[in-house]
C-alpha atoms as a PDB file:
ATOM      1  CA  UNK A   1      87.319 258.054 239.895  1.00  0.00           C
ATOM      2  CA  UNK A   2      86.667 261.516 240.937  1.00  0.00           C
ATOM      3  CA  UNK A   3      82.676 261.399 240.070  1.00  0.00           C
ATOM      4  CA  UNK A   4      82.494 258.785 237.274  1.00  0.00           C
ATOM      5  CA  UNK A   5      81.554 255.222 237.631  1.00  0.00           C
ATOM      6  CA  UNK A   6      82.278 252.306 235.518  1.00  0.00           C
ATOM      7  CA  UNK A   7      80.642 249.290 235.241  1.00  0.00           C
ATOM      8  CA  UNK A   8      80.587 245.737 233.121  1.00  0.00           C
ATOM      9  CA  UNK A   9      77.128 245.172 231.879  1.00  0.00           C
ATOM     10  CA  UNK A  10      76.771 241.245 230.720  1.00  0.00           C
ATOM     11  CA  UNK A  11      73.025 241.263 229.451  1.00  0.00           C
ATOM     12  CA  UNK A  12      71.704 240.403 226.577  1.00  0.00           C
ATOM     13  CA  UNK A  13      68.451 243.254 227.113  1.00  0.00           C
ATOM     14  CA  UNK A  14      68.074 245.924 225.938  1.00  0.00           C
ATOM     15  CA  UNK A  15      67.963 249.141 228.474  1.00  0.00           C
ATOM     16  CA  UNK A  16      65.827 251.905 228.090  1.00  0.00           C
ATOM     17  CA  UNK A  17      65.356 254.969 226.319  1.00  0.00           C
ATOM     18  CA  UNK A  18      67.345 257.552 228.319  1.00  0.00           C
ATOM     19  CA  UNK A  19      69.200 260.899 228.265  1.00  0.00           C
ATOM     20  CA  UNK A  20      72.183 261.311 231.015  1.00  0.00           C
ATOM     21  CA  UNK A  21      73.667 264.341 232.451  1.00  0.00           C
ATOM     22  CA  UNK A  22      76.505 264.108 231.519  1.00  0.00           C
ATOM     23  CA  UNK A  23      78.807 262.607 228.489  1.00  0.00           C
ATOM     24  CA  UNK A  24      78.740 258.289 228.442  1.00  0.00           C
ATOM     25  CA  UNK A  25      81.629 256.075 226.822  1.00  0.00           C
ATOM     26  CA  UNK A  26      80.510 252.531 226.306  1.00  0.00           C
ATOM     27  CA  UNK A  27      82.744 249.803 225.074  1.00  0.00           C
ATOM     28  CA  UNK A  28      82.017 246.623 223.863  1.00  0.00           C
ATOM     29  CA  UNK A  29      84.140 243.928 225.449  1.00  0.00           C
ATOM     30  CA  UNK A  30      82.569 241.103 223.640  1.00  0.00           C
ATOM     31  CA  UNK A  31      79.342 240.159 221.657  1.00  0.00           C
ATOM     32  CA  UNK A  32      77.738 243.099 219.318  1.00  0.00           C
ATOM     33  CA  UNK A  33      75.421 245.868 220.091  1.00  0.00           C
ATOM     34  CA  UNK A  34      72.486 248.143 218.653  1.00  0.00           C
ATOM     35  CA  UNK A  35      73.288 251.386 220.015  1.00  0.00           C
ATOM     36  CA  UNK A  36      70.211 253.564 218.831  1.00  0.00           C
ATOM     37  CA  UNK A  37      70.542 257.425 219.212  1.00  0.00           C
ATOM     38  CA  UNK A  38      68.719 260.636 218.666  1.00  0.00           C
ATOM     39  CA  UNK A  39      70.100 263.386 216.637  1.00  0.00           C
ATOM     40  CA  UNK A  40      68.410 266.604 215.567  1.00  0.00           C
ATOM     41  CA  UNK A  41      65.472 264.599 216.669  1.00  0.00           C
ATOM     42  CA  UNK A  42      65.655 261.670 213.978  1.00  0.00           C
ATOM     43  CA  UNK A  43      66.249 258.552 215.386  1.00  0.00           C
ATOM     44  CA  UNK A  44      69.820 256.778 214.556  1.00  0.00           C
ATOM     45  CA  UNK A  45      71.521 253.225 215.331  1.00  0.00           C
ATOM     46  CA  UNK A  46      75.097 251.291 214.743  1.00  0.00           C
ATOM     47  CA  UNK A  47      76.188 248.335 215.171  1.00  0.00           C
ATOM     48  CA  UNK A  48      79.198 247.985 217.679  1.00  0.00           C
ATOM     49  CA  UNK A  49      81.576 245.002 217.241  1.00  0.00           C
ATOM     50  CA  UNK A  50      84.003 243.892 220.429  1.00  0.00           C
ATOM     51  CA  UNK A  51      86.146 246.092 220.699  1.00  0.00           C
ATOM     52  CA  UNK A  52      84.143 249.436 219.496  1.00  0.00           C
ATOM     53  CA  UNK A  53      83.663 252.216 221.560  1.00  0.00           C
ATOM     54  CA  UNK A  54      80.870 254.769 221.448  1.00  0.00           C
ATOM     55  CA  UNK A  55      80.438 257.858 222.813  1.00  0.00           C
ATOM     56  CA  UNK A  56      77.112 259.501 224.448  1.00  0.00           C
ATOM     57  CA  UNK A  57      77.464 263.382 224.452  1.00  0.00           C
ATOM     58  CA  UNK A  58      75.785 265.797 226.890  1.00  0.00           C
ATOM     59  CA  UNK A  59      72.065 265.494 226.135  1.00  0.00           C
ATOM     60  CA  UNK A  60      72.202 262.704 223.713  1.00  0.00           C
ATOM     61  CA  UNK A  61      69.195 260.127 223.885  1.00  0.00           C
ATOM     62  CA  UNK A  62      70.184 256.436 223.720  1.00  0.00           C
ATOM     63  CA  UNK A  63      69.546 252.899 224.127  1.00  0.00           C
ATOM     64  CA  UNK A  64      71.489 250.190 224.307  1.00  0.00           C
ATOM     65  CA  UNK A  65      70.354 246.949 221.842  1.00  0.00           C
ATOM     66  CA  UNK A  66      72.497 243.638 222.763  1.00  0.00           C
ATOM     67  CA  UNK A  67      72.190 241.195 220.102  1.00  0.00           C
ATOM     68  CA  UNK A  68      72.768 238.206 221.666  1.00  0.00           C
ATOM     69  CA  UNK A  69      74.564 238.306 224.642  1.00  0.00           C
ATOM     70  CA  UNK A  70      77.487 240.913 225.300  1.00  0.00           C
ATOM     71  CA  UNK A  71      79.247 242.208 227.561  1.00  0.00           C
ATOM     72  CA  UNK A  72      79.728 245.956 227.790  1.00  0.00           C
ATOM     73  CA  UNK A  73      81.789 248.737 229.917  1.00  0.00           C
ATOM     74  CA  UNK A  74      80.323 251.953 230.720  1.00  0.00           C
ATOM     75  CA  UNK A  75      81.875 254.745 232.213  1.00  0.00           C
ATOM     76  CA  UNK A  76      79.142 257.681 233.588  1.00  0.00           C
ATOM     77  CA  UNK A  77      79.280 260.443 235.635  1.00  0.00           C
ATOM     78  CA  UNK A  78      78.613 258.926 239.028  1.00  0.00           C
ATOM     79  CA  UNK A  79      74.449 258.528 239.667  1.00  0.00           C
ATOM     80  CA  UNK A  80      73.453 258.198 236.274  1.00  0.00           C
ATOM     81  CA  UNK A  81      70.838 256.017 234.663  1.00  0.00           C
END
């Protein structure tokens, strides 16, 4: 899609710590997720339910926390992380 990828994630480990070039939408298609996040330099998390989306900005540090297993769609600019 013009320079973005999307992909279905079905894990239940979590990523790594990681910053992407550009902005990151992941929703949560079933199961519930940890997303921790950096702002201002103080470390952040929320839980995501099915069905919640959240949204990585330029620049933003995150990691993705599965509890359990879940299943989760990301859409990147194409070659990231």
């Amino acid at each position: 899609m013009n320079g973005i990828t999307t992909r279905l994630h079905w894990t239940n480990q979590p990523y790594k710590w990681h910053v992407n070039e550009g902005e990151e939408v992941f929703a949560v298609l079933s199961g519930r997720v940890e997303m921790r996040f950096k702002e201002n330099g103080q470390e952040q998390s929320t839980v995501l339910e099915a069905g919640d989306i959240f949204h990585a900005s330029v620049g933003t540090e995150h990691i993705v926390h599965p509890i359990g297993e879940a299943r989760i769609l990301v859409v990147e600019r194409e070659g990231s992380v």
